[in-house]
C-alpha atoms as a PDB file:
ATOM      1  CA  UNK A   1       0.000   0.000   0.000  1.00  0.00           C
ATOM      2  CA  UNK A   2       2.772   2.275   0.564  1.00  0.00           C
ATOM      3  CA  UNK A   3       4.738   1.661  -2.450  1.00  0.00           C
ATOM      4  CA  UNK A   4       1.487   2.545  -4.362  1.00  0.00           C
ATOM      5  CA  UNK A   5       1.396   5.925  -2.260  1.00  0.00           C
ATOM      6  CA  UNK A   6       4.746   6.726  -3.375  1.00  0.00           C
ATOM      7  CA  UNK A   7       4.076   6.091  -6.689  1.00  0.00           C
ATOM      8  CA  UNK A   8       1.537   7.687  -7.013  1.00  0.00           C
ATOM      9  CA  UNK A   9       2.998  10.645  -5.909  1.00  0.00           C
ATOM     10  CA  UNK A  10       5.793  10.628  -8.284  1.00  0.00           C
ATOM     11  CA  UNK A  11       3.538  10.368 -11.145  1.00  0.00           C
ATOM     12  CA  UNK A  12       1.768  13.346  -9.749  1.00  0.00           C
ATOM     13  CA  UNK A  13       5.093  15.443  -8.863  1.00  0.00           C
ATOM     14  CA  UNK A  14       6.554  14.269 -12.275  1.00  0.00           C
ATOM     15  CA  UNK A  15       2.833  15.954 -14.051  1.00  0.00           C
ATOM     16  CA  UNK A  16       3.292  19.023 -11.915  1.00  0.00           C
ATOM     17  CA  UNK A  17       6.943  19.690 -12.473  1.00  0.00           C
ATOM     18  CA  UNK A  18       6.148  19.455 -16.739  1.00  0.00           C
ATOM     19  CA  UNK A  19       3.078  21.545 -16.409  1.00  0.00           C
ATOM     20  CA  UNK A  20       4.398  24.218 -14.232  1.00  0.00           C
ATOM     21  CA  UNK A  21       7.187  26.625 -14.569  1.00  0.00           C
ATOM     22  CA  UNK A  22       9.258  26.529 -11.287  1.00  0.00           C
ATOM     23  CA  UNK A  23      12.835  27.640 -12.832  1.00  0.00           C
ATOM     24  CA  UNK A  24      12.329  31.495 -11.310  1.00  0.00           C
ATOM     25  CA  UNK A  25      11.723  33.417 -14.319  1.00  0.00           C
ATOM     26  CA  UNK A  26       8.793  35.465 -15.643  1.00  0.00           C
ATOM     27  CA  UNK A  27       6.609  33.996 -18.369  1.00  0.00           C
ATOM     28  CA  UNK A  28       5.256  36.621 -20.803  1.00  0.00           C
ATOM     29  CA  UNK A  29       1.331  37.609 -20.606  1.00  0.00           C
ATOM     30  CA  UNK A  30      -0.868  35.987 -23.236  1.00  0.00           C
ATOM     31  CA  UNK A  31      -3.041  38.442 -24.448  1.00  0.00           C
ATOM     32  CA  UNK A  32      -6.257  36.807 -26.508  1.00  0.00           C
ATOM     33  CA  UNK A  33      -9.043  38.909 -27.692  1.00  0.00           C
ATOM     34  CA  UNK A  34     -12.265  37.182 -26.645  1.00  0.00           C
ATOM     35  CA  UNK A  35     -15.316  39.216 -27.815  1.00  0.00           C
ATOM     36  CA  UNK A  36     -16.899  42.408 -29.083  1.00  0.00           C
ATOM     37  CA  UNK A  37     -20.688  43.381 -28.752  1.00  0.00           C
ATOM     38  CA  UNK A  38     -22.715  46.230 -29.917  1.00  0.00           C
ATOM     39  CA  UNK A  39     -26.148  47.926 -28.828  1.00  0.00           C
ATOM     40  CA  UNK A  40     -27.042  50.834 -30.581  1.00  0.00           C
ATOM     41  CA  UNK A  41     -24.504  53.517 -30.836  1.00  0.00           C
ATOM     42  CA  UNK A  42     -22.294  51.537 -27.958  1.00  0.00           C
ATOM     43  CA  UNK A  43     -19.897  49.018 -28.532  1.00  0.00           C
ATOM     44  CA  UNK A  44     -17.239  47.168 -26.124  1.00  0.00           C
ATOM     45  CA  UNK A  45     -14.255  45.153 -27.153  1.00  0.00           C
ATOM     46  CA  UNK A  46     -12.547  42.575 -25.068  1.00  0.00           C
ATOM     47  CA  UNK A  47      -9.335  40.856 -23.993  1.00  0.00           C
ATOM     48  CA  UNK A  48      -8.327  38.506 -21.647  1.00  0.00           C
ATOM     49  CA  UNK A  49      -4.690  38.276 -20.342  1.00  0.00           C
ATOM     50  CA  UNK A  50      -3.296  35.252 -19.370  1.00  0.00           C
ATOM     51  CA  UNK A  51      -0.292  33.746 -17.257  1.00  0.00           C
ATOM     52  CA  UNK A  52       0.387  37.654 -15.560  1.00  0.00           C
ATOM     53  CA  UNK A  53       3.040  37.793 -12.982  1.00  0.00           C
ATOM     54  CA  UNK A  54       0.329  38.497  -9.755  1.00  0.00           C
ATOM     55  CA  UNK A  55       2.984  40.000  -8.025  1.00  0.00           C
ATOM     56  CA  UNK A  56       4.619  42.665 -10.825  1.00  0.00           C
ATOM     57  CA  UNK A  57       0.622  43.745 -11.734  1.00  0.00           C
ATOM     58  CA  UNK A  58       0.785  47.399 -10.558  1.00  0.00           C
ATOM     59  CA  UNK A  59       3.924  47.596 -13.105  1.00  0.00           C
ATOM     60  CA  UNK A  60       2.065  46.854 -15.941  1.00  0.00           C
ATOM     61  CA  UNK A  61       0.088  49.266 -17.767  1.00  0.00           C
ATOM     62  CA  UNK A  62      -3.262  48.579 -19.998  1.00  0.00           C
ATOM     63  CA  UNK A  63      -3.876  50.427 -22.989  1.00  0.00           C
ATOM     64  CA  UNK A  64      -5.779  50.324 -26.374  1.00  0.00           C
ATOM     65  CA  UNK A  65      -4.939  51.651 -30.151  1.00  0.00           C
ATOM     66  CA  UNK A  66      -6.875  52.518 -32.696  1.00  0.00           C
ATOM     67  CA  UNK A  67      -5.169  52.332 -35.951  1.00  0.00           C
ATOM     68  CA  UNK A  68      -1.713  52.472 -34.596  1.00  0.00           C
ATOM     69  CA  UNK A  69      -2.414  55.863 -32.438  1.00  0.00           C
ATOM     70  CA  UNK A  70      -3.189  55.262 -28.556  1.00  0.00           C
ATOM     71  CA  UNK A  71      -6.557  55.844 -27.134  1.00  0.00           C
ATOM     72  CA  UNK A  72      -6.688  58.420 -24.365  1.00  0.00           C
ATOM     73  CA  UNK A  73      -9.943  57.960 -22.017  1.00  0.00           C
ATOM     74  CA  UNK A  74     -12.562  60.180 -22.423  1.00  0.00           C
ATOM     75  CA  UNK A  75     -16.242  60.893 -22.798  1.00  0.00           C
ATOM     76  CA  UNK A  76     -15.905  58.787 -25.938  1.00  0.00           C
ATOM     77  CA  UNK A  77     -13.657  55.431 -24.776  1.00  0.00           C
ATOM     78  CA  UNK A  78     -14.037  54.175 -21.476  1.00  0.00           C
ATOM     79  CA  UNK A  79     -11.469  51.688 -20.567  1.00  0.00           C
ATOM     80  CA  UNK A  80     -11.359  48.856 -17.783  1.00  0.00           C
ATOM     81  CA  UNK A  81      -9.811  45.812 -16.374  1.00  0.00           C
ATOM     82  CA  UNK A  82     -10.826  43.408 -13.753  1.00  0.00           C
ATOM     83  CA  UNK A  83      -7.976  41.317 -12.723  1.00  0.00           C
ATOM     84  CA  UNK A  84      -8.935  37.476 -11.198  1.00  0.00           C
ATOM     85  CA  UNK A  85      -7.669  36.178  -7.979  1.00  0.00           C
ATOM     86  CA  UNK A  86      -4.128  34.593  -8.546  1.00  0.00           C
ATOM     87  CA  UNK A  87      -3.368  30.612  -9.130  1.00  0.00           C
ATOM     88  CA  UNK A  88      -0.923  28.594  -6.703  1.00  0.00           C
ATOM     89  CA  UNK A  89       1.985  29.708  -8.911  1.00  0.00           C
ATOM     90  CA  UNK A  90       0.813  33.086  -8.553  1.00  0.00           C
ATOM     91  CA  UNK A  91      -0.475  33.719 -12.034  1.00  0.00           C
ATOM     92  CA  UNK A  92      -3.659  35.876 -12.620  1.00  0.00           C
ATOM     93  CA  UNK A  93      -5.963  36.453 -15.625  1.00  0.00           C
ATOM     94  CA  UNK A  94      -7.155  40.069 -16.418  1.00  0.00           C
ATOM     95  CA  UNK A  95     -10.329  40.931 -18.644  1.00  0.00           C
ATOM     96  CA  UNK A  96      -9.584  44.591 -20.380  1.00  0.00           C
ATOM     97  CA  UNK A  97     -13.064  46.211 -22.375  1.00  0.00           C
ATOM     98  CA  UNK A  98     -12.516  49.458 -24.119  1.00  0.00           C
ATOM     99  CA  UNK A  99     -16.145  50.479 -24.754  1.00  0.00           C
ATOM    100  CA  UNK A 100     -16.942  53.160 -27.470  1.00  0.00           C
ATOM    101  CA  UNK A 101     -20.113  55.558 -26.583  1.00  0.00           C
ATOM    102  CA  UNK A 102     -21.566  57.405 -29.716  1.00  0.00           C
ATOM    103  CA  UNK A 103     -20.813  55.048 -31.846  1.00  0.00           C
ATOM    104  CA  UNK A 104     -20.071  55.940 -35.871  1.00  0.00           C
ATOM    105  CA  UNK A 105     -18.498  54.720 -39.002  1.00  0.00           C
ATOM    106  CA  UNK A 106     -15.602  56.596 -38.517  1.00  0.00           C
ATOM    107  CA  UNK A 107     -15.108  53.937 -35.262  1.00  0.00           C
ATOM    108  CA  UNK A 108     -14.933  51.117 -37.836  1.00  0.00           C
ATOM    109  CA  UNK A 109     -10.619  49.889 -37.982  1.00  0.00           C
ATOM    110  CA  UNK A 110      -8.268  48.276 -36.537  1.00  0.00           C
ATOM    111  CA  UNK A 111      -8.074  48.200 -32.631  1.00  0.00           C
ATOM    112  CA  UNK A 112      -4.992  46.607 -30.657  1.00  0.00           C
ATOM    113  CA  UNK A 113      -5.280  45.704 -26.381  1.00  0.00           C
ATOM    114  CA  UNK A 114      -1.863  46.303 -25.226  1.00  0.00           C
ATOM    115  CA  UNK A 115      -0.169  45.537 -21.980  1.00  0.00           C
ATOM    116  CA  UNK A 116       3.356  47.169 -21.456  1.00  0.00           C
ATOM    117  CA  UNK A 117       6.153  46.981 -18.360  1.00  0.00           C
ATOM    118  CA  UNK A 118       8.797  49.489 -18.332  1.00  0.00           C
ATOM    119  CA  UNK A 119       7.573  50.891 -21.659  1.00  0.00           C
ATOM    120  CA  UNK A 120       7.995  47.845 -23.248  1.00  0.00           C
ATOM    121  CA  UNK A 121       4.863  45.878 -25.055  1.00  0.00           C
ATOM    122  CA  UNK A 122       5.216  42.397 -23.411  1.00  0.00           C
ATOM    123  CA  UNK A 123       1.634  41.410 -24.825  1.00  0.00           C
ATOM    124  CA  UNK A 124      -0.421  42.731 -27.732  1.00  0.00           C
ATOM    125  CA  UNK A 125      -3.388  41.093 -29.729  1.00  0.00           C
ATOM    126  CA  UNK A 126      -5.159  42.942 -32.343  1.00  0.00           C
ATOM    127  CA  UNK A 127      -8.964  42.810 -33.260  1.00  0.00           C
ATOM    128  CA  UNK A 128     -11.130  44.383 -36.040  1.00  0.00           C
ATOM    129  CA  UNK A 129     -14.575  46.413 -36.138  1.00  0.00           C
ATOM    130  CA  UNK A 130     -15.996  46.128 -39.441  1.00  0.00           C
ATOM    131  CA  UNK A 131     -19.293  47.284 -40.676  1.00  0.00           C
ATOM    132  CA  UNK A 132     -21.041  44.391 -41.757  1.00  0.00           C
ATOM    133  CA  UNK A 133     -22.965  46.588 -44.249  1.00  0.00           C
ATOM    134  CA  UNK A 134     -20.029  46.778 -46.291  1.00  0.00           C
ATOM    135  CA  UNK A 135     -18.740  44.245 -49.293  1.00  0.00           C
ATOM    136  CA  UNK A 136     -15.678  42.505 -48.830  1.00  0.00           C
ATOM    137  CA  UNK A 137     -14.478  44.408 -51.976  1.00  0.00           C
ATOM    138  CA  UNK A 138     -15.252  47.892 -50.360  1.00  0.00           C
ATOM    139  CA  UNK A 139     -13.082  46.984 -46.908  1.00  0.00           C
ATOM    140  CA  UNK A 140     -10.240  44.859 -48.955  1.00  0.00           C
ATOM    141  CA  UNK A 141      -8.864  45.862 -52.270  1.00  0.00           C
ATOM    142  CA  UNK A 142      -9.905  43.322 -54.678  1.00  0.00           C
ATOM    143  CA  UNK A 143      -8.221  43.691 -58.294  1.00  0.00           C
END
């Protein structure tokens, strides 16, 4: 019965040790964009970060871009995160929205979630708004 025990328990120790990074250093974020939704002239964009360093999170700093110039919050883009409670290994997962009020056609582009540390981007994901009124032919050029 013991010799199971300890068997079993290196099997488990041997899963944990290939699944888990224990050497010390940082893993990058994982930034995913999960969703977008629209009502009226209001729409919200998300992503999720991934495999963040619980303890460095007041170095990083959130921000959006809307083809390739930053967003600065105002009446127009209102931006948030909500950061989960942190793993065993002390990794968290943080939601970001940016969510557009007034809505217009000029709003339709290319929008990037970025998370930076020390002014460097150490996670980026892009996503696209595109009116769904429009031919593929009027948003790409077609020849």
């Amino acid at each position: 019965m013991v010799a199971l025990t300890v068997k079993r328990s290196i099997v488990y120790l041997t899963w944990f040790l290939s699944h888990v990074d224990i050497s010390g250093s940082p893993s990058l974020p994982i930034v995913t964009a999960v969703g977008q939704e629209g009502v009226a002239h209001i729409r919200t964009l998300w992503c999720k970060i991934s495999n963040l360093d619980y303890q460095q999170k007041d170095s990083y700093n959130w921000k959006w871009q809307f083809n390739g110039s930053d967003i600065q919050e105002n009446s127009k883009y209102n931006m948030s995160y909500d950061d989960m409670s942190p793993n065993v290994c002390l990794q968290s997962v943080v939601f970001m929205s940016l969510t557009i009020s007034n809505f217009s056609t000029h709003d339709f582009g290319h929008y990037k979630c970025m998370i930076t540390a020390s002014n460097t981007t150490v996670g980026e994901e892009d996503t696209n708004l595109l009116d769904a009124g429009k031919t593929k032919c009027q948003i790409f050029e077609c020849s």
